[in-house]
C-alpha atoms as a PDB file:
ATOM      1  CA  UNK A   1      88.891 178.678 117.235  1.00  0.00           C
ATOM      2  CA  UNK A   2      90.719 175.788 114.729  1.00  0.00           C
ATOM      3  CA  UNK A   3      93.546 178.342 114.228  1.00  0.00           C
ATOM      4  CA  UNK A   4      93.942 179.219 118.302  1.00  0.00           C
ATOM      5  CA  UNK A   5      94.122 175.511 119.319  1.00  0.00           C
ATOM      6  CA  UNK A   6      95.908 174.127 116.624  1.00  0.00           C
ATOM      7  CA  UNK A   7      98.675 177.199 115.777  1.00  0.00           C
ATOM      8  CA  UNK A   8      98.788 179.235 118.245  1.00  0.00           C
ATOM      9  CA  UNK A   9      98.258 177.192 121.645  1.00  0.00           C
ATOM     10  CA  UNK A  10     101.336 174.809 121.093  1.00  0.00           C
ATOM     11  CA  UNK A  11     103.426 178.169 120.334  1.00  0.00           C
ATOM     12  CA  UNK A  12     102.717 179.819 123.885  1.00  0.00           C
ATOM     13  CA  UNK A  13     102.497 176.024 125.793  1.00  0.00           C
ATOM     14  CA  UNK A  14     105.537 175.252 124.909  1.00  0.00           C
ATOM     15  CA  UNK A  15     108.036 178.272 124.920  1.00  0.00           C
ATOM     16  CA  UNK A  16     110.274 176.764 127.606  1.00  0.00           C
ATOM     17  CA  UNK A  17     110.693 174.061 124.783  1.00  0.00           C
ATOM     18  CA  UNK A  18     111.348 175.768 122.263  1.00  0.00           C
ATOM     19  CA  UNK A  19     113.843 178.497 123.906  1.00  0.00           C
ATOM     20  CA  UNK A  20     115.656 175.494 125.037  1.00  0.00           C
ATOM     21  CA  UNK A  21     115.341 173.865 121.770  1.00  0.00           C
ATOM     22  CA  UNK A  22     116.662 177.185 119.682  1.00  0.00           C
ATOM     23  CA  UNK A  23     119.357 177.620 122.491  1.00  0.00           C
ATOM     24  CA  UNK A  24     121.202 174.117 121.997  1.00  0.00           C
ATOM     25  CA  UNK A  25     120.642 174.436 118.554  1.00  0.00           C
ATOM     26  CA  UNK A  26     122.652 177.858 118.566  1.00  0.00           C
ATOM     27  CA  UNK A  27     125.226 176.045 120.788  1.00  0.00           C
ATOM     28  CA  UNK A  28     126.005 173.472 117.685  1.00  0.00           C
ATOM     29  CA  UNK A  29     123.956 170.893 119.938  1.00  0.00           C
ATOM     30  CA  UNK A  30     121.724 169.691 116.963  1.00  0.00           C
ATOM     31  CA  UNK A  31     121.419 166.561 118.572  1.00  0.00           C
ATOM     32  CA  UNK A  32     119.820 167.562 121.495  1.00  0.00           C
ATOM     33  CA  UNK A  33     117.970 170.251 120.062  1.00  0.00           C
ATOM     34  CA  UNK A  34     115.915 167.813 117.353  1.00  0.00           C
ATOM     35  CA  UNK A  35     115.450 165.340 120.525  1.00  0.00           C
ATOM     36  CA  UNK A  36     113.715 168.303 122.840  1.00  0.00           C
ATOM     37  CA  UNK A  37     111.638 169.528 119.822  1.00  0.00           C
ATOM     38  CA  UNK A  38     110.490 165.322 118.447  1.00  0.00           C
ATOM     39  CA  UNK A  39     110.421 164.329 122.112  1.00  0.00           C
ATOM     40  CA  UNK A  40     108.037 166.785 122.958  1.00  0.00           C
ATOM     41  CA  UNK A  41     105.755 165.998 120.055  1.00  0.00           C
ATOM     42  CA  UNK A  42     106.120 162.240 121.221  1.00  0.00           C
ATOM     43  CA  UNK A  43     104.891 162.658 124.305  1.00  0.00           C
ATOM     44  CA  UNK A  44     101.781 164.266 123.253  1.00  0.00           C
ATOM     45  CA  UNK A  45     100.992 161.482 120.526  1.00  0.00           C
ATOM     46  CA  UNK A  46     101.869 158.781 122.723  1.00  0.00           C
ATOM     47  CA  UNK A  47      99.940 160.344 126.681  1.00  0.00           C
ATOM     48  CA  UNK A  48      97.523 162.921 125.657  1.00  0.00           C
ATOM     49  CA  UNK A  49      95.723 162.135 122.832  1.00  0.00           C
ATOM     50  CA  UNK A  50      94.818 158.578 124.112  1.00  0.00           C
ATOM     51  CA  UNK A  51      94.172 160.217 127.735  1.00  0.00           C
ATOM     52  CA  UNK A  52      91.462 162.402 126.030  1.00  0.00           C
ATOM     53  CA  UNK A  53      89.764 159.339 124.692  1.00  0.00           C
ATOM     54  CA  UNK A  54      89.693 157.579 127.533  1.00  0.00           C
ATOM     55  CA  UNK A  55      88.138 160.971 129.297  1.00  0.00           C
ATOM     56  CA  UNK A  56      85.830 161.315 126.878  1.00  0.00           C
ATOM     57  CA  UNK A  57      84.538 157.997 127.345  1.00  0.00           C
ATOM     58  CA  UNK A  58      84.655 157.888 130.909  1.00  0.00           C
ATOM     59  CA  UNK A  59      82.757 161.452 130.580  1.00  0.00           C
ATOM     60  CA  UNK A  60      80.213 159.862 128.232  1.00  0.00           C
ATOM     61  CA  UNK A  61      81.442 162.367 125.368  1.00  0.00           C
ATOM     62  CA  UNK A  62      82.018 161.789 121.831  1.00  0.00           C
ATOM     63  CA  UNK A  63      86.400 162.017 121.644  1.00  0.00           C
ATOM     64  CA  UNK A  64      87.382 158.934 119.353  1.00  0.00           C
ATOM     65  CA  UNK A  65      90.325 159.675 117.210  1.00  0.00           C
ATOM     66  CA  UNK A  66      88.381 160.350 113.860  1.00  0.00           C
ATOM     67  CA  UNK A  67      90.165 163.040 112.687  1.00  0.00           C
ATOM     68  CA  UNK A  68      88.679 164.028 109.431  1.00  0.00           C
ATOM     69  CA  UNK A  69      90.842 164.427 106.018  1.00  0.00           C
ATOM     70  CA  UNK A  70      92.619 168.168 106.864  1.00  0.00           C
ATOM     71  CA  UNK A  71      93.965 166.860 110.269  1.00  0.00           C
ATOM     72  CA  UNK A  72      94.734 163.658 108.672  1.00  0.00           C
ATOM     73  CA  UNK A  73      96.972 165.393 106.034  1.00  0.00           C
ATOM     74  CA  UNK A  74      98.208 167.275 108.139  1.00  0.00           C
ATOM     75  CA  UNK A  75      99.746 164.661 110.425  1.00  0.00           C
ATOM     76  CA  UNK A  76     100.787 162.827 107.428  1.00  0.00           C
ATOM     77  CA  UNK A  77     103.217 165.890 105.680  1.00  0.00           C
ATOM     78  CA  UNK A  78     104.282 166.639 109.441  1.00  0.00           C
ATOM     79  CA  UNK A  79     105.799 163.506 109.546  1.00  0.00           C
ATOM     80  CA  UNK A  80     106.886 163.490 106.377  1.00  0.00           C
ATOM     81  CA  UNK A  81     108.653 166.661 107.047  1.00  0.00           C
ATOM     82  CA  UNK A  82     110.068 165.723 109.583  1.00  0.00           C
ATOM     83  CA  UNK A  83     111.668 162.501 108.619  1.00  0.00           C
ATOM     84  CA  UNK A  84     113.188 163.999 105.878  1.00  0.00           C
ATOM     85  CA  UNK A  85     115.080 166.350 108.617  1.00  0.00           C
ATOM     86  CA  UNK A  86     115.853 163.983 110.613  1.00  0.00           C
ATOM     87  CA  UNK A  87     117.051 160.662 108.510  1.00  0.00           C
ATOM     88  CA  UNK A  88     120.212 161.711 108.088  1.00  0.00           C
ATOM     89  CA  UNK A  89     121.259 163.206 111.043  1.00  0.00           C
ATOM     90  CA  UNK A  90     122.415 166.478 109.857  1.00  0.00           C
ATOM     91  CA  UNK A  91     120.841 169.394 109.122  1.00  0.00           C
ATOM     92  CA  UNK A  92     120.986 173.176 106.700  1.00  0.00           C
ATOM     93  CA  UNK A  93     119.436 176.063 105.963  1.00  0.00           C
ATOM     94  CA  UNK A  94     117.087 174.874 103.677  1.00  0.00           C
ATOM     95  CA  UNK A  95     115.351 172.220 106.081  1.00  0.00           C
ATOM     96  CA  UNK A  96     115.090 175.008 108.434  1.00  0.00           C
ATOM     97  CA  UNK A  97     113.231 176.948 105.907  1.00  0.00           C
ATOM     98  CA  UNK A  98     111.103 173.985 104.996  1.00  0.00           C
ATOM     99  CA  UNK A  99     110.362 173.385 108.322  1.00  0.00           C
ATOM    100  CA  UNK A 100     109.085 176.999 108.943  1.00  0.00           C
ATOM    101  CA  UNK A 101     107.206 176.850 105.281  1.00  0.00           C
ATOM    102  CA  UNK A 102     105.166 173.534 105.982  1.00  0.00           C
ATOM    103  CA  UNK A 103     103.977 175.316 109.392  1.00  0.00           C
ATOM    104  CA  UNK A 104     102.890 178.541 107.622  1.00  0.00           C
ATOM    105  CA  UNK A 105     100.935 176.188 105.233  1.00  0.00           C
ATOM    106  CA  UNK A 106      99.676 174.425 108.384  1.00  0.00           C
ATOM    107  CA  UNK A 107      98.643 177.579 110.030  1.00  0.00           C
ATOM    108  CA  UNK A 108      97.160 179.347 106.476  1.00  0.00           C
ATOM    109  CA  UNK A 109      94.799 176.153 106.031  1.00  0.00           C
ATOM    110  CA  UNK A 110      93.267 176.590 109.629  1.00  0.00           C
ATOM    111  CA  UNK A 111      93.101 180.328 109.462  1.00  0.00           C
ATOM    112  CA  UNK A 112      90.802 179.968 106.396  1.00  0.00           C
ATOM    113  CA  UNK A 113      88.928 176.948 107.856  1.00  0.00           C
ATOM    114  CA  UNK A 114      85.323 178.040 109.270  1.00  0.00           C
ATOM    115  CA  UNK A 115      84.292 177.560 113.171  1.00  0.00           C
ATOM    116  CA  UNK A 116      81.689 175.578 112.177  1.00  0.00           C
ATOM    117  CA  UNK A 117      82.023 172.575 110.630  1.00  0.00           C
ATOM    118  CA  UNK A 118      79.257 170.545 108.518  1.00  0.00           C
ATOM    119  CA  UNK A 119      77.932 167.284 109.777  1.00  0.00           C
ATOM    120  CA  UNK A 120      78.139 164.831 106.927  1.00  0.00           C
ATOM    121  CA  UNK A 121      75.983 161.744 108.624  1.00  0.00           C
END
C-alpha cells in the first residue's frame, strides 16, 4: 500500500506532466521542462498537503503532518537532489542518472517497508 501511494500513484497522476516535461526537455527547453516538473511538486507541498490537514480536522481524523523518520528523509535527500540539479541552471547526463537513482532508492525503501506499521506511544 506505502509503495502504490507513494511510487506508483504520482507516476500514473501525473503523465500529462511528465510527457510534457520529457517533451520540452527533448526540444532543448530545459528551462521550462525543470519549471513543469518543480512546479508541479510545489503545488502539492504548498495546496494539498495543508488541505488534507485541514480535512482531517474538520472530519475529526487524525492528519497532522508528523511524518515519521523514512518520509522525513526522504523529503530531505529529495530536496537535496534536487537543488543540486537545479543551482546552477544547467544540466548533464549524470544528474539525469542521479535523479532516476535517488527515485529507485525511494521506491526500493517503500517496497520493503511493511503495511503495517508499529505504534510506538
Amino acid at each position: 500500500q506505502h509503495f502504490i501511494g507513494i511510487v506508483l500513484l504520482p507516476i500514473i497522476g501525473n503523465a500529462c506532466e511528465h510527457a510534457a516535461a520529457v517533451r520540452f526537455a527533448v526540444r532543448d527547453k530545459l528551462g521550462l521542462s525543470i519549471g513543469i516538473a518543480v512546479g508541479s511538486s510545489t503545488q502539492i507541498s504548498l495546496f494539498a498537503v495543508p488541505f488534507s490537514v485541514l480535512a482531517g480536522w474538520a472530519m475529526n481524523r487524525p492528519m497532522d503532518l508528523d511524518y515519521g523518520a523514512l518520509n522525513t528523509s526522504v523529503m530531505t535527500v529529495s530536496v537535496v537532489v534536487v537543488l543540486s540539479m537545479v543551482v546552477d541552471g544547467q544540466s548533464n547526463w549524470l544528474q539525469g542518472y542521479l535523479l532516476m537513482c535517488a527515485y529507485v532508492v525511494i521506491a526500493i525503501c517503500y517496497w520493503h517497508l511493511p503495511d503495517e506499521l508499529p505504534e510506538l506511544g
